[in-house]
C-alpha atoms as a PDB file:
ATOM      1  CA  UNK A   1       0.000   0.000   0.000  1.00  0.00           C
ATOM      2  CA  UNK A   2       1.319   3.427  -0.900  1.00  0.00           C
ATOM      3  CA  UNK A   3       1.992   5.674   2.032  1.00  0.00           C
ATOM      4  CA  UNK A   4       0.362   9.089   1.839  1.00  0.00           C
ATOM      5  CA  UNK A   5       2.630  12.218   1.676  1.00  0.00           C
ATOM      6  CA  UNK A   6       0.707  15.302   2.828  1.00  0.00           C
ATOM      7  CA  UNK A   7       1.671  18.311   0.882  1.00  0.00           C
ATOM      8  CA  UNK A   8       4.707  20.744   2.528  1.00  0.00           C
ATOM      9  CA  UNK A   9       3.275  23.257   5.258  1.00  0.00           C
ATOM     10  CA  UNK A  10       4.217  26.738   4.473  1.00  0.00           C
ATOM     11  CA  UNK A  11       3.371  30.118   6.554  1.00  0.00           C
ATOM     12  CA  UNK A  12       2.645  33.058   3.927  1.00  0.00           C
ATOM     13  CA  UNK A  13       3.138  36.534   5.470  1.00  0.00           C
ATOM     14  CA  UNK A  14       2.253  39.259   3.335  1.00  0.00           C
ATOM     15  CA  UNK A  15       0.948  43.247   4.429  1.00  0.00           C
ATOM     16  CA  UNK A  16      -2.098  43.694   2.385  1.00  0.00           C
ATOM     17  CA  UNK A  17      -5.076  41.410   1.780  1.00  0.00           C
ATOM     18  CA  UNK A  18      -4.949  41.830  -1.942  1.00  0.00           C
ATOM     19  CA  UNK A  19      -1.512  40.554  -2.232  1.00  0.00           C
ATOM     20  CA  UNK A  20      -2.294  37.450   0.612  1.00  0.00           C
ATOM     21  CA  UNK A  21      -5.229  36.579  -1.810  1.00  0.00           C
ATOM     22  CA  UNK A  22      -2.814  36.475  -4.823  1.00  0.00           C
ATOM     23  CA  UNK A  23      -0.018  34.137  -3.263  1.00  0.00           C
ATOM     24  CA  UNK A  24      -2.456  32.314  -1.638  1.00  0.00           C
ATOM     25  CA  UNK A  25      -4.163  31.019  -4.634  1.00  0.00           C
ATOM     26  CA  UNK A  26      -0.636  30.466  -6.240  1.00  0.00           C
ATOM     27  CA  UNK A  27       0.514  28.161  -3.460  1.00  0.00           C
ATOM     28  CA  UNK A  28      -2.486  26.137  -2.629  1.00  0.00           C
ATOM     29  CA  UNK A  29      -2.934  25.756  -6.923  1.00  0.00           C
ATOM     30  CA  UNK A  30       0.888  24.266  -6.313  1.00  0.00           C
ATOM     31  CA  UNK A  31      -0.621  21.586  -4.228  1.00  0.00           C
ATOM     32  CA  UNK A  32       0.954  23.285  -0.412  1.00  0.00           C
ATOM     33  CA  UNK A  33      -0.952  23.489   2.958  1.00  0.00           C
ATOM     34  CA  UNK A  34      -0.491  27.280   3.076  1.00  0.00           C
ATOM     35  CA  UNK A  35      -1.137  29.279   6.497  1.00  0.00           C
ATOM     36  CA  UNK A  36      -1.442  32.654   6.601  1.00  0.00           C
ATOM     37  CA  UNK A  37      -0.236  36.243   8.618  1.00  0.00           C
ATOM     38  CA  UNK A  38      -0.829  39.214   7.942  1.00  0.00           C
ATOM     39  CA  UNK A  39       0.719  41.082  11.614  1.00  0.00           C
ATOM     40  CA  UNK A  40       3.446  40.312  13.457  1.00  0.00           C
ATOM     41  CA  UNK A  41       0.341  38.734  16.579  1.00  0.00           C
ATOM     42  CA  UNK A  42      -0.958  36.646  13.470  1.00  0.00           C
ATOM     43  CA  UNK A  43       2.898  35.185  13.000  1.00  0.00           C
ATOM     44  CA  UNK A  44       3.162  34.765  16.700  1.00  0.00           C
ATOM     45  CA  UNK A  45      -0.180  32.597  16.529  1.00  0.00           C
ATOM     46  CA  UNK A  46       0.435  30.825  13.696  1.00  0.00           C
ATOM     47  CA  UNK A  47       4.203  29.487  15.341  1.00  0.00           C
ATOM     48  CA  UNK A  48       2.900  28.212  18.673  1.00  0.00           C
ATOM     49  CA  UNK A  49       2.674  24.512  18.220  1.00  0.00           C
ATOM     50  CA  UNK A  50       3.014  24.267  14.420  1.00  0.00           C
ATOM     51  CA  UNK A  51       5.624  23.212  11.844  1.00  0.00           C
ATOM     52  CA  UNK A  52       5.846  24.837   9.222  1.00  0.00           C
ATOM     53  CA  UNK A  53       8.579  23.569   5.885  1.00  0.00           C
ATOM     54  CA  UNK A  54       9.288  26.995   4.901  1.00  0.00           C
ATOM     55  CA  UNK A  55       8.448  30.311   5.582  1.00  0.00           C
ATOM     56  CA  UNK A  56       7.558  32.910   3.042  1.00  0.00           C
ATOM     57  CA  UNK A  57       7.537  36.823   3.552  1.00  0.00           C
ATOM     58  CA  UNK A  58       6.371  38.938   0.886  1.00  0.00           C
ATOM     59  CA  UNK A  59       7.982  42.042  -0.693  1.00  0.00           C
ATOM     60  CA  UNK A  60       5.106  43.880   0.475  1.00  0.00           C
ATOM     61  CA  UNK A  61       6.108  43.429   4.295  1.00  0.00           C
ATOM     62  CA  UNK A  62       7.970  46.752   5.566  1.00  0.00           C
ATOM     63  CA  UNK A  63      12.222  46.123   6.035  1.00  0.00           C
ATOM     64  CA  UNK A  64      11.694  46.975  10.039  1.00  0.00           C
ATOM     65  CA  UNK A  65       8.499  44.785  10.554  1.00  0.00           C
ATOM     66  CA  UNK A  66      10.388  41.963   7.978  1.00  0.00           C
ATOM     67  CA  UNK A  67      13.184  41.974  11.225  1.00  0.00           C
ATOM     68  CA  UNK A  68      10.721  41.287  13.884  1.00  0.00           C
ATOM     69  CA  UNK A  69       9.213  39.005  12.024  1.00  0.00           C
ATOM     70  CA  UNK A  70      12.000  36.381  11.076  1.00  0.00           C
ATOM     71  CA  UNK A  71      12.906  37.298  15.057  1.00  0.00           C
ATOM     72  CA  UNK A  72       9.751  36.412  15.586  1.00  0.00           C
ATOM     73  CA  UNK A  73       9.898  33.288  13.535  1.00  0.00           C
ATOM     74  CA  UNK A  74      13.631  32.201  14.770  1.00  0.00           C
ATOM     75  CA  UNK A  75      11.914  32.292  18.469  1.00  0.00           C
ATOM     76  CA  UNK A  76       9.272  29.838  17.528  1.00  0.00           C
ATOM     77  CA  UNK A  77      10.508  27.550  14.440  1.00  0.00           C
ATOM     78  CA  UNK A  78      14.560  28.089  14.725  1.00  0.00           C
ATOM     79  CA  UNK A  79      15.148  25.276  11.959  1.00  0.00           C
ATOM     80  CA  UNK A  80      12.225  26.681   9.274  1.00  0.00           C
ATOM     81  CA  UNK A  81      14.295  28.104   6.615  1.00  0.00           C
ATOM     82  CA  UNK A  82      12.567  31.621   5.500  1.00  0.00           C
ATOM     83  CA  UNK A  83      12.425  32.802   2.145  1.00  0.00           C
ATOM     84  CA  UNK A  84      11.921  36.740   1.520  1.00  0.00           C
ATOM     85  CA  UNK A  85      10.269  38.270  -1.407  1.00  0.00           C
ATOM     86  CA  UNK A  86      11.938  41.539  -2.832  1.00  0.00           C
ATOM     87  CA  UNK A  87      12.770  43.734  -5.354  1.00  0.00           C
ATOM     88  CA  UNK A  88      16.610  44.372  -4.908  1.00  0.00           C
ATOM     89  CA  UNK A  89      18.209  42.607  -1.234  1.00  0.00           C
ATOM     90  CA  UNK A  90      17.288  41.033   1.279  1.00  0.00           C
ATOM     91  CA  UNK A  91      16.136  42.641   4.762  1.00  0.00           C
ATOM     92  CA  UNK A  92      17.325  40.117   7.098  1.00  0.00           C
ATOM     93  CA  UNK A  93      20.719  38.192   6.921  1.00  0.00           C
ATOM     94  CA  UNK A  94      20.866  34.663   6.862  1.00  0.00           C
ATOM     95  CA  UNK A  95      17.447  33.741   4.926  1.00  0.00           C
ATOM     96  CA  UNK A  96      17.001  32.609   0.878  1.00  0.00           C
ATOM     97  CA  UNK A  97      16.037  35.289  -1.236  1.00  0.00           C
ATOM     98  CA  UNK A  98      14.126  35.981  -4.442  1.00  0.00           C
ATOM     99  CA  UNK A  99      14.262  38.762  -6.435  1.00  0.00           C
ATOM    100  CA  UNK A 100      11.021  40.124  -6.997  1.00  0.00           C
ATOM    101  CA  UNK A 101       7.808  38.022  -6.751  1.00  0.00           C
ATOM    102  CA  UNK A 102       5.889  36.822  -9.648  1.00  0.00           C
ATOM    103  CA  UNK A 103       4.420  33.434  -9.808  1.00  0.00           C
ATOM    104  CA  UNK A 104       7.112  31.485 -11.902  1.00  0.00           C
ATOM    105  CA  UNK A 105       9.920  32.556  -9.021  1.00  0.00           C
ATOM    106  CA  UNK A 106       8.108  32.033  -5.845  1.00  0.00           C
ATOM    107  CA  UNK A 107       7.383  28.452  -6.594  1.00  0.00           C
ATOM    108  CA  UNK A 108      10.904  27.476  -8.379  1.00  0.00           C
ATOM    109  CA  UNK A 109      12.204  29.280  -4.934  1.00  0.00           C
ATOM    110  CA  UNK A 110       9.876  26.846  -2.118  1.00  0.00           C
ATOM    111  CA  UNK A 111      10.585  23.921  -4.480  1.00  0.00           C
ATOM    112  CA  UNK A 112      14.264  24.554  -4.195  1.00  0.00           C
ATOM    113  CA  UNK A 113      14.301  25.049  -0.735  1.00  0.00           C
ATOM    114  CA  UNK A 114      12.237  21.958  -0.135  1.00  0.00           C
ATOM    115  CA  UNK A 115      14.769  19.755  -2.338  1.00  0.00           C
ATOM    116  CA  UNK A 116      17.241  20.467  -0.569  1.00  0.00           C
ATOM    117  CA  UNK A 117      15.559  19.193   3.083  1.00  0.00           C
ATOM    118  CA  UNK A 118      15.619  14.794   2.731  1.00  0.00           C
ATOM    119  CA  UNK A 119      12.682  14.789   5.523  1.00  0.00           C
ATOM    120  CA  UNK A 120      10.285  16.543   3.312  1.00  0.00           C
ATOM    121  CA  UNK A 121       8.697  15.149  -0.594  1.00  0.00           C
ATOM    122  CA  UNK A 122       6.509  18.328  -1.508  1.00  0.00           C
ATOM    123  CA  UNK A 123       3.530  17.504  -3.377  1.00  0.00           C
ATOM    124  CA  UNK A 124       4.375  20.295  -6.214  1.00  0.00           C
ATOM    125  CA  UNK A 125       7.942  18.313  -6.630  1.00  0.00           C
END
């Protein structure tokens, strides 16, 4: 009998609703379980007692409220490797990075990430 893989856990953090509604849809089409934040209590909530594969924070996110929030996310999930969205560098040291954030990138960048972790066999892989 074939042993069922559930899709890779990811927490989305994005600033505005419009842009959360966007990457949602992008992620869960990919096949992901995809929780989402949209304040730095929401992140807090979403860490206690969860696991999530990767960690994604949107371009839209401010540079100072980006910094509390990988703090934020370092406190709770120190292993989760966090990948920030962005137009030219990344805000916090330490973290993957992709340039910009259209569709094509965002999931090439999770899938990358999630290759590279043995535990884990995405569904979108």
């Amino acid at each position: 009998m074939a042993q069922h893989v559930l899709p890779a856990a990811l927490l989305l953090i994005v600033a505005t609703e419009p842009a959360l509604r966007l990457r949602l849809e992008w992620l869960e089409r990919a096949g992901y379980r995809v929780r989402t934040a949209c304040s730095l209590k929401e992140v807090d909530q979403a860490c206690q007692g969860q696991i999530f594969d990767v960690v994604l924070i949107a371009d839209s996110v401010e540079p100072r409220m980006k910094k509390a929030i990988g703090h934020a996310v370092r406190h709770h999930l120190p292993e989760a490797p966090i990948l920030q969205m962005g137009r030219i560098r990344p805000d916090m040291d330490g973290n993957s990075f992709v340039t910009g954030d259209s569709r094509e990138g965002v999931l090439q960048s999770v899938s990358n990430i999630l290759q590279r972790r043995d535990e884990i066999r995405p569904a979108a892989i």
